[in-house]
Protein backbone atom coordinates (compact mmCIF):
# COMPACT_ATOMS: atom_id res chain seq x y z
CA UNK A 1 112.99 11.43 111.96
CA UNK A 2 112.95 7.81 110.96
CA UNK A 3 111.45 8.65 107.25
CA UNK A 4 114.33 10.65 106.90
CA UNK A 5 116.35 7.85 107.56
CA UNK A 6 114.18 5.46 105.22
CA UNK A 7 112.90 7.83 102.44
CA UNK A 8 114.65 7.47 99.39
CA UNK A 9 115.43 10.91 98.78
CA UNK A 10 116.47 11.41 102.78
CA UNK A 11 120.10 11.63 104.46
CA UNK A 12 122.90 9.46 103.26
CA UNK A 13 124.79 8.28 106.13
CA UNK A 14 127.15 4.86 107.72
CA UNK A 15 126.85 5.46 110.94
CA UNK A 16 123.74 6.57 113.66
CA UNK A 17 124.10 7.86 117.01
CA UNK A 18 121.38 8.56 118.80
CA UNK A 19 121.72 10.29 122.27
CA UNK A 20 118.01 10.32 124.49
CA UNK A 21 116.52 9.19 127.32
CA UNK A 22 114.01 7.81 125.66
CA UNK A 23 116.19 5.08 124.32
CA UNK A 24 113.52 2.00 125.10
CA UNK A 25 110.49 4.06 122.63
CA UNK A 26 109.97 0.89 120.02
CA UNK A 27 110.72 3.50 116.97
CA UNK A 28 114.40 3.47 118.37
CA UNK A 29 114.40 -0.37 118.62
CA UNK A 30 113.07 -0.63 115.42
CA UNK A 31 115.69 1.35 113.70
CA UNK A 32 118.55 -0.13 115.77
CA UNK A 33 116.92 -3.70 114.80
CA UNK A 34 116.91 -2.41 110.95
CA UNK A 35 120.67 -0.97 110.83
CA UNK A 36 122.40 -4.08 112.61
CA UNK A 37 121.19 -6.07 109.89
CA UNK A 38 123.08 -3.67 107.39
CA UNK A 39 127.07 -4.91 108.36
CA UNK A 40 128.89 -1.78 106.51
CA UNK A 41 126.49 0.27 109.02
CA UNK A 42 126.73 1.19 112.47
CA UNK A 43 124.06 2.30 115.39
CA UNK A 44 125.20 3.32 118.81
CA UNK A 45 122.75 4.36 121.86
CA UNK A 46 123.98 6.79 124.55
CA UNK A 47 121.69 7.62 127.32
CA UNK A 48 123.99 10.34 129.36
CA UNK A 49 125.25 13.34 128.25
CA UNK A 50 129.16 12.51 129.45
CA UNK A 51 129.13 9.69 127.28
CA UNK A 52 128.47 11.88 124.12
CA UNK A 53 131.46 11.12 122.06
CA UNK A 54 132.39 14.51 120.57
CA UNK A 55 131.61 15.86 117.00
CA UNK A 56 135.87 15.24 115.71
CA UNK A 57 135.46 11.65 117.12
CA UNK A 58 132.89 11.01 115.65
CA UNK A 59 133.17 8.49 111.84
CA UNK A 60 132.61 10.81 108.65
CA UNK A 61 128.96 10.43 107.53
CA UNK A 62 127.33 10.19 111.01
CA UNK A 63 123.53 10.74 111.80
CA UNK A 64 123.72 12.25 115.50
CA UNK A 65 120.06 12.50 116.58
CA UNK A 66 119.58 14.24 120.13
CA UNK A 67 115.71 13.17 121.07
CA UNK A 68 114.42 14.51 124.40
CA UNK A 69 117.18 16.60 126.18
CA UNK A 70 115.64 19.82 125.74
CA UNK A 71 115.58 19.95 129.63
CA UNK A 72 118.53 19.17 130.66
CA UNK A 73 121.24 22.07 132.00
CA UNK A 74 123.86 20.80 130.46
CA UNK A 75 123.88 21.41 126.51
CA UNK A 76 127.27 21.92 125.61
CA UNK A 77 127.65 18.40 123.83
CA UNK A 78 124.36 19.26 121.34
CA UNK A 79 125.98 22.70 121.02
CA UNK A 80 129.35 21.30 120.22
CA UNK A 81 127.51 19.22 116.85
CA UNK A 82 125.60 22.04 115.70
CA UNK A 83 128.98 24.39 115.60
CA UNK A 84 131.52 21.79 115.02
CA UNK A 85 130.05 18.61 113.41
CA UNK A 86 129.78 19.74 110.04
CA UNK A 87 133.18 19.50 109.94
CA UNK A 88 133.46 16.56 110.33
CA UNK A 89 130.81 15.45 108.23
CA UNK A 90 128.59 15.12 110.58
CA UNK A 91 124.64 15.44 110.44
CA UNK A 92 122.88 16.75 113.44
CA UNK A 93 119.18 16.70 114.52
CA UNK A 94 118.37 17.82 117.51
CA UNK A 95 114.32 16.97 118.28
CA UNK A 96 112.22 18.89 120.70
CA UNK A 97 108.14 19.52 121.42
CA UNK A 98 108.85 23.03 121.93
CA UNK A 99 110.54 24.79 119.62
CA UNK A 100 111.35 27.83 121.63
CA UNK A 101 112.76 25.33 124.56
CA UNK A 102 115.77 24.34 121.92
CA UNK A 103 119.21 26.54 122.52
CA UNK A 104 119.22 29.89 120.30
CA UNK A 105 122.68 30.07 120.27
CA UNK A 106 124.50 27.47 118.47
CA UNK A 107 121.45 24.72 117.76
CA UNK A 108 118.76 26.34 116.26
CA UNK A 109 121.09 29.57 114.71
CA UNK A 110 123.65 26.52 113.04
CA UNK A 111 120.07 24.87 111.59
CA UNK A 112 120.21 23.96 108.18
CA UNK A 113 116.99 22.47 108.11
CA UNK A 114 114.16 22.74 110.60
CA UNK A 115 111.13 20.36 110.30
CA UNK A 116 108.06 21.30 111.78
CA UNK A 117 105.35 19.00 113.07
CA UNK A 118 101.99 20.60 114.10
CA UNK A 119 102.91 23.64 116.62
CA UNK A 120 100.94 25.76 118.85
CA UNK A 121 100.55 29.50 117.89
CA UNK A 122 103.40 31.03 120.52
CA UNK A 123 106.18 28.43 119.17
CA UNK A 124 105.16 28.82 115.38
CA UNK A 125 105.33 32.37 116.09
CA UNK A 126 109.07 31.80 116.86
CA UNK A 127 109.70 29.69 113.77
CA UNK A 128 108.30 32.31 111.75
CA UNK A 129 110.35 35.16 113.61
CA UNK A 130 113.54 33.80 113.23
CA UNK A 131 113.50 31.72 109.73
CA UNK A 132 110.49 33.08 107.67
CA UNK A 133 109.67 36.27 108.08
CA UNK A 134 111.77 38.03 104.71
CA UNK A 135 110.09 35.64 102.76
CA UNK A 136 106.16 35.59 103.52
CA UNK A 137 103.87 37.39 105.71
CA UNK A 138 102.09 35.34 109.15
CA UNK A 139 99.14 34.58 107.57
CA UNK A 140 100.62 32.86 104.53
CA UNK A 141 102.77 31.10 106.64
CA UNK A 142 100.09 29.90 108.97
CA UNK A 143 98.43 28.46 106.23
CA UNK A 144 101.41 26.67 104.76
CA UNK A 145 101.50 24.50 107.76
CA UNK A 146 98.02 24.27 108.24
CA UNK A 147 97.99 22.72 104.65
CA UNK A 148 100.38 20.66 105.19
CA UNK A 149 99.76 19.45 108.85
CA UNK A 150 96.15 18.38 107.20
CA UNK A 151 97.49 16.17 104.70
CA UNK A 152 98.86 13.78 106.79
CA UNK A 153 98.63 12.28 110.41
CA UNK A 154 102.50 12.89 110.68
CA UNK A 155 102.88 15.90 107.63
CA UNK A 156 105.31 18.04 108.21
CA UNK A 157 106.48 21.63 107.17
CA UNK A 158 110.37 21.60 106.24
CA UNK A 159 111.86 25.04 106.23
CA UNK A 160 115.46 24.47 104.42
CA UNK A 161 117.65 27.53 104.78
CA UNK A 162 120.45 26.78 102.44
CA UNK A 163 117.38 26.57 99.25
CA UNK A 164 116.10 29.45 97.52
CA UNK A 165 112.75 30.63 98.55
CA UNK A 166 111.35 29.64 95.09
CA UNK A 167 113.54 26.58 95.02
CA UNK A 168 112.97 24.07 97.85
CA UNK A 169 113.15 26.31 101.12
CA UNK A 170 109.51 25.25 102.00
CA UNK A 171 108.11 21.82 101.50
CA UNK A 172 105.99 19.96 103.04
CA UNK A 173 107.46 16.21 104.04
CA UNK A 174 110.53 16.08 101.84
CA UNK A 175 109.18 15.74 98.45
CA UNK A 176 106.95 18.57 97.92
CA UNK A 177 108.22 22.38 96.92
CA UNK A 178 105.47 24.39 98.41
CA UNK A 179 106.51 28.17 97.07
CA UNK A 180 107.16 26.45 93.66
CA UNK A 181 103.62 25.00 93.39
CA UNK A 182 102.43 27.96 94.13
CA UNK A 183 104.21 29.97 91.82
CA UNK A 184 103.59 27.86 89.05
CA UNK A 185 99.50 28.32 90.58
CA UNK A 186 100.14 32.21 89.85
CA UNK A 187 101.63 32.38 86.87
CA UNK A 188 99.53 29.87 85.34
CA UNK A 189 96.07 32.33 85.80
CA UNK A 190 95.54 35.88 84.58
CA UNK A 191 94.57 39.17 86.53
CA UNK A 192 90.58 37.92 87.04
CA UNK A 193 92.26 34.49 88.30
CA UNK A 194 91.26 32.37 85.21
CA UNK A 195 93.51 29.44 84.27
CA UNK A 196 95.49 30.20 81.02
CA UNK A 197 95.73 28.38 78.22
CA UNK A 198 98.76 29.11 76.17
């Protein structure tokens, strides 16, 4: 979450709010230590889900992050981002280890963007399922993320919906268009597999 925040070609925000309660992980200090230094920028910490100030409250160009709270009963205020806070230009990440433990309805349906970090079999099943399926069969989705999982300690598979499949909808980390490598990879050989030269 936090190279979105830093990489260069990441989100474009004024304002973080970051709901968890997890708030004392040193990432989260690190990032509140690096934004306070920033004055036209603001961080807030909430650590209970009453004090979740609702999506139209919230300051246009807001980062909401919701880290650990997959457990907890009550989800209406991470459901009430993912339906509501994109009008009012809100961005909302909502981070879980299990992917099938995040709400259908409302969070992961309303997903723009999913990012995957290395996932067992059953929950990269449900990725798969519900975002990939049209597009590519198991296999060649297994080996996406396998590919990209190797590259890095911390690679990641992004899976953006609003991209075409040949334009951006798979990458792995944010830079690199996965179907568009390798459909420049196939066109660029001939039946047998050689390389052309044109």
């Amino acid at each position: 979450m936090l190279s979105l925040l830093y990489h260069i070609n990441g989100l474009r925000f004024r304002n973080v709010y970051l709901y968890s309660r997890s708030l004392q992980q040193p990432k989260y200090q690190m990032l509140k230590k690096v934004i306070e230094q920033v004055p036209e920028m603001k961080v807030e910490f909430c650590d209970a889900h009453e004090d979740v100030v609702p999506p139209e409250q919230m300051p246009p160009n807001t980062v909401v992050i919701f880290d650990d709270v997959a457990c907890e009963k009550q989800q209406d205020p991470m459901r009430a981002f993912f339906s509501m806070g994109r009008h009012s230009n809100v961005d909302s990440f909502y981070l879980g280890q299990s992917y099938a433990r995040i709400p259908k309805q409302l969070v992961r349906d309303n997903a723009n963007v999913v990012m995957l970090f290395n996932q067992d079999l059953p929950n990269l099943r449900h990725v798969y399922d519900e975002q990939v399926a049209p597009d590519m069969t198991w296999a060649e989705f297994q080996k996406l993320c396998r590919d990209c999982w190797k590259k890095d300690k911390y690679g990641y598979v992004v899976i953006d919906r609003d991209s075409p499949v040949d334009g951006g909808r798979y990458r792995c980390g944010l830079d690199q268009d996965i179907r568009q490598q390798q459909h420049e990879r196939h066109c660029g050989e001939d039946k047998k597999g050689n390389r052309r030269t044109e």
